[in-house]
Protein backbone atom coordinates (compact mmCIF):
# COMPACT_ATOMS: atom_id res chain seq x y z
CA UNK A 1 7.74 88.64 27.41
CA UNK A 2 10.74 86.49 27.51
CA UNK A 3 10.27 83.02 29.05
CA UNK A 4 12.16 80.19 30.17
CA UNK A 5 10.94 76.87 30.68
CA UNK A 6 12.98 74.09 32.55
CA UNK A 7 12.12 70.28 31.81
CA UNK A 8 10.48 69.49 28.31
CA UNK A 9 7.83 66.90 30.04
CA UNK A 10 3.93 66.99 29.47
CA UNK A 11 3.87 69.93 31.69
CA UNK A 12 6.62 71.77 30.57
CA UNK A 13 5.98 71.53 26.56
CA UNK A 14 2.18 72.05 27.21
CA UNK A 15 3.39 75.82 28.84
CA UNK A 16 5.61 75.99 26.22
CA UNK A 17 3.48 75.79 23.23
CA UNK A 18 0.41 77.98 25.61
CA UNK A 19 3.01 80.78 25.81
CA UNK A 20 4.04 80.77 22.23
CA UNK A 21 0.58 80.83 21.16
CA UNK A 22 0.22 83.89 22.86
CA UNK A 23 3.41 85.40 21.05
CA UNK A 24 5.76 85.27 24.02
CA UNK A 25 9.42 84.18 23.48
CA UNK A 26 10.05 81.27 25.42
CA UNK A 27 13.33 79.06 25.92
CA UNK A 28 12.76 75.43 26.82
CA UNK A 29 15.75 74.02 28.69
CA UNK A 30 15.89 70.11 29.21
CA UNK A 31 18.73 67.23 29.92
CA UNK A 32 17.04 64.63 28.47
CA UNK A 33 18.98 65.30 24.72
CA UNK A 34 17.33 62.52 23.13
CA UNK A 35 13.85 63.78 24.66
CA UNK A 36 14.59 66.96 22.86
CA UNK A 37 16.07 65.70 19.53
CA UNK A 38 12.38 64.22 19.30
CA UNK A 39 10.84 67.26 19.89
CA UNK A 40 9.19 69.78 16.58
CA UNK A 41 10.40 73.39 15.78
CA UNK A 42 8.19 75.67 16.77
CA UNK A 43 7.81 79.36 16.43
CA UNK A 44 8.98 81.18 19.06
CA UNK A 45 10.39 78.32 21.17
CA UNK A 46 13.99 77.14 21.25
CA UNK A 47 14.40 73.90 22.32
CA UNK A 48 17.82 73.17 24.20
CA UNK A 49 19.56 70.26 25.44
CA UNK A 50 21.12 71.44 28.67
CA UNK A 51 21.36 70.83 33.05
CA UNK A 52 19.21 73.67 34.15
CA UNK A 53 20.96 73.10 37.41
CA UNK A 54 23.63 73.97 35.63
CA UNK A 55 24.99 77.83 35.94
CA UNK A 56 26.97 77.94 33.51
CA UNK A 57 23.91 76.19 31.44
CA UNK A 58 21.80 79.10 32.09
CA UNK A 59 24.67 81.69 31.04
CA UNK A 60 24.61 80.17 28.14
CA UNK A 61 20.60 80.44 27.62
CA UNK A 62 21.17 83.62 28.63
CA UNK A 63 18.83 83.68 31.76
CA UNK A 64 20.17 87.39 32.44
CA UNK A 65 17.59 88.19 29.56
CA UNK A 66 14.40 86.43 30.86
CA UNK A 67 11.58 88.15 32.26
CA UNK A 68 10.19 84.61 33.98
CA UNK A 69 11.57 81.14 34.60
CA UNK A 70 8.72 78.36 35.43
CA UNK A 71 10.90 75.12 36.94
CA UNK A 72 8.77 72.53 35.50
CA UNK A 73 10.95 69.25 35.81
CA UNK A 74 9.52 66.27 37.65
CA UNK A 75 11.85 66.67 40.43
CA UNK A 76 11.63 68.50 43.38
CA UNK A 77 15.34 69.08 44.25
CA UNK A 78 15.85 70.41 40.59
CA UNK A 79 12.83 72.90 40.83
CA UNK A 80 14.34 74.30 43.80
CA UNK A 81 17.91 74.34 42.68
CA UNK A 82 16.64 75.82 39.36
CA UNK A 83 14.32 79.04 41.64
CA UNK A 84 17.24 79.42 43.54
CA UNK A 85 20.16 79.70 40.75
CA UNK A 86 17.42 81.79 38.41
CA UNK A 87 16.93 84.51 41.55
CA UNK A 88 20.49 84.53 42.98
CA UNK A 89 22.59 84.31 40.04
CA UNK A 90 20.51 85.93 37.03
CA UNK A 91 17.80 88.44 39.21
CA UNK A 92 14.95 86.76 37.19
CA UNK A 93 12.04 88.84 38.05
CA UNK A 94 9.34 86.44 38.66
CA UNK A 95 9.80 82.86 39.27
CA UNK A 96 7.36 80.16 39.24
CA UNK A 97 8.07 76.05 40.59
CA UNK A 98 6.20 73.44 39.93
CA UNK A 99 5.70 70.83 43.53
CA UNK A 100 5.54 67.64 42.60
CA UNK A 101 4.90 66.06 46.00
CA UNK A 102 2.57 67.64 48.29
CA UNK A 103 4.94 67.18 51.56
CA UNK A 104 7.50 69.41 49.83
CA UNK A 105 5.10 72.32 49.54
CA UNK A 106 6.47 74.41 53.05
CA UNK A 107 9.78 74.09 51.03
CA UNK A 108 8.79 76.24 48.11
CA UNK A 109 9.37 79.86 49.47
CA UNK A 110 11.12 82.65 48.83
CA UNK A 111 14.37 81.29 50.50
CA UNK A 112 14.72 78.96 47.88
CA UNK A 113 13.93 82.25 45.16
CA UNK A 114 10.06 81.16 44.35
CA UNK A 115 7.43 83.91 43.90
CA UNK A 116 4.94 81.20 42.81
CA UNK A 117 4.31 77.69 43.54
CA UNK A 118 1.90 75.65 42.06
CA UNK A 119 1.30 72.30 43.57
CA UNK A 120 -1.37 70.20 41.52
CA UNK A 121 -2.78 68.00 44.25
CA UNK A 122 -3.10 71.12 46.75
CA UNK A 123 -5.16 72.99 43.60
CA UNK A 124 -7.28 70.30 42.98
CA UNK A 125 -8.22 69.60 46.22
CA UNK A 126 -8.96 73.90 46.59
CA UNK A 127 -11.17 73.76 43.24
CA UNK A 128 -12.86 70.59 44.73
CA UNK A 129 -13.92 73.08 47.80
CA UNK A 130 -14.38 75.87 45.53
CA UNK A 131 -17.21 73.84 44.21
CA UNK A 132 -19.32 72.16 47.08
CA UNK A 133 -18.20 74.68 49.71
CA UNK A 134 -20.70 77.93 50.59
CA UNK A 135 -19.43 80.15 53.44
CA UNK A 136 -16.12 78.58 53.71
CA UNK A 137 -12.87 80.33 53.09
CA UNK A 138 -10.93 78.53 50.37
CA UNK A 139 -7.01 78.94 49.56
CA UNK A 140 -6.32 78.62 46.15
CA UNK A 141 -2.89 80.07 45.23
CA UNK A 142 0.50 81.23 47.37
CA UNK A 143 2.40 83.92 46.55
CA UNK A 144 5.19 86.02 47.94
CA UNK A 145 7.56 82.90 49.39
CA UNK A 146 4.45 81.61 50.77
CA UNK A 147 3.10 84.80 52.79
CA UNK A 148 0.21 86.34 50.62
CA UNK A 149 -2.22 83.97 48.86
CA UNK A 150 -5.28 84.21 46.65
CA UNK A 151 -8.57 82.98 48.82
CA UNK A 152 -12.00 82.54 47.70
CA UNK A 153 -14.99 82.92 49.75
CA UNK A 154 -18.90 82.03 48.76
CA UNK A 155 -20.66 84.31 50.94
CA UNK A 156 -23.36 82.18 52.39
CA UNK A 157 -26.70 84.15 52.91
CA UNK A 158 -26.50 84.79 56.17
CA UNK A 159 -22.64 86.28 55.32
CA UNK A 160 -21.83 89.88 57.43
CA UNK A 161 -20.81 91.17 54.31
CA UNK A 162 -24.24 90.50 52.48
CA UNK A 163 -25.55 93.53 51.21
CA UNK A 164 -22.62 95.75 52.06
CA UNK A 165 -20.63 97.95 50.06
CA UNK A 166 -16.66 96.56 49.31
CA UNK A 167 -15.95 99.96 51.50
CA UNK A 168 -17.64 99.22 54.05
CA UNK A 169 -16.30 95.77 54.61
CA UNK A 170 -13.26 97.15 57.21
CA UNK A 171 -10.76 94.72 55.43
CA UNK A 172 -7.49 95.17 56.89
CA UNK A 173 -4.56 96.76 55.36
CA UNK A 174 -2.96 93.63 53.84
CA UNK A 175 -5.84 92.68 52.20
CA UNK A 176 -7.61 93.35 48.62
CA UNK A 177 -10.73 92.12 47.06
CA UNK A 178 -9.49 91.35 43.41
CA UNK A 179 -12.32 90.34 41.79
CA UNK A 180 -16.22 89.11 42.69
CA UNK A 181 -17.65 86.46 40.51
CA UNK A 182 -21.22 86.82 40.01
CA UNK A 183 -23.51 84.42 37.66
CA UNK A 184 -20.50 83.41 36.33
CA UNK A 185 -19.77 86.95 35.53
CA UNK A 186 -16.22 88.85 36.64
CA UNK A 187 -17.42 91.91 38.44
CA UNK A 188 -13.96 94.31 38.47
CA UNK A 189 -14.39 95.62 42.19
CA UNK A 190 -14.96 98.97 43.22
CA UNK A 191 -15.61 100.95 46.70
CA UNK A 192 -18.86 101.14 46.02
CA UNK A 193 -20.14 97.71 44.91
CA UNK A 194 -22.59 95.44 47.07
CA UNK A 195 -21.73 91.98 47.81
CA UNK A 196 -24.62 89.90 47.88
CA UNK A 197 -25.13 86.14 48.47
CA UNK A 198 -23.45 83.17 46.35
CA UNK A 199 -20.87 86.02 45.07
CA UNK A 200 -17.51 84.50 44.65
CA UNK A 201 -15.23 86.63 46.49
CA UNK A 202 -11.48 86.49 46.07
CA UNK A 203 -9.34 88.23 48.26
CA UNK A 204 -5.70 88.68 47.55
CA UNK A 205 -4.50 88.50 51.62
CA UNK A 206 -1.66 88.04 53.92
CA UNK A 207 -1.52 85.34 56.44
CA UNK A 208 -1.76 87.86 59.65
CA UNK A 209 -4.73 89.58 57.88
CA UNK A 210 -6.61 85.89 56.71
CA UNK A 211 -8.62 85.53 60.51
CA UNK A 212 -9.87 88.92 60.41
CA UNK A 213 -10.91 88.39 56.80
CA UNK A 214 -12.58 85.00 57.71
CA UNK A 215 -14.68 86.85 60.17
CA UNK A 216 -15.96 90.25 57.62
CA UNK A 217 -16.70 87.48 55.18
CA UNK A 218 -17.96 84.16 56.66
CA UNK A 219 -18.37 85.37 60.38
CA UNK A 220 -16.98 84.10 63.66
């Protein structure tokens, strides 16, 4: 897989060197030139000093050719001019943008060419519930320009969905139980396997379909 990576900061480099680790190509686009003058070769990562705002910057990076573009800088404006120019001008497949400020978050959509945004604060604060919170419906990630999102749900033991079968559940349409986490355990779900209490449940699920999901899970 073919990445590129705009804005060489902590966040940015730390991706960078994750993703070469795991023997992806990755491109690392910052306009900082002295920032990346400093910065060590590195197999599989190219290190350029260039505007990722800039089209004619990501021509010549060639962004036609990358399979995902994470906009990484510490600026919101730039992350969403980045999404924007990687989706309209270059068709990147999947794009990813970093929030730096929580307020922005409603920004980060799919007008603006994000798939996925990941806002730090907002993910801390949904691990932070993750952890103390039984029978509560949790949202971890957004997807999809902010429509679907990854949820996680501790059934409590007096859950409706204790002892039944996935099946059986009547989850709407737009929703999918991806995976049940069970004495710290992944359980791949199937049709036919029982929920039971303090099972982590994450459901991959639209907005429309999150209420009725609340109520199979957690109840009214």
């Amino acid at each position: 897989m073919k990445v590129a990576i705009c804005g060489a900061g902590n966040v940015g480099t730390f991706i960078a060197h994750d993703l070469a680790a795991a023997h992806h190509t990755v491109l690392v686009l910052e306009k900082d030139i002295e920032l990346v003058s400093k910065l060590k070769p590195s197999p599989n990562i190219q290190w350029i000093g260039a505007d990722a705002c800039e089209v004619s910057a990501l021509q010549k990076a060639g962004f036609d050719t990358v399979d995902v573009v994470v906009a990484a800088t510490g600026d919101d404006e730039d992350n969403l001019v980045i999404s924007l120019l990687a989706k309209q001008e270059f068709a990147v497949p999947r794009v990813v943008a970093r929030v730096n400020h929580p307020e922005n978050m409603w920004l980060f959509n799919e007008s603006w060419g994000v798939d996925v945004s990941v806002s730090t604060p907002h993910l801390l604060s949904a691990l932070v519930e993750e952890a103390v919170s039984v029978g509560s419906l949790v949202r971890l990630l957004q997807f999809g320009g902010g429509d679907a999102r990854l949820v996680e749900v501790t059934l409590a033991e007096d859950s409706p969905a204790s002892g039944s079968v996935i099946a059986d559940l009547g989850l709407p349409r737009d929703a999918t139980v991806v995976a049940v986490v069970r004495d710290r355990h992944v359980v791949v779900p199937r049709g036919d396997t029982i929920l039971g209490p303090s099972d982590e449940v994450l459901v991959l699920v639209t907005a429309d379909a999150e209420p009725q999901v609340h109520a199979i899970l957690i109840g009214a």
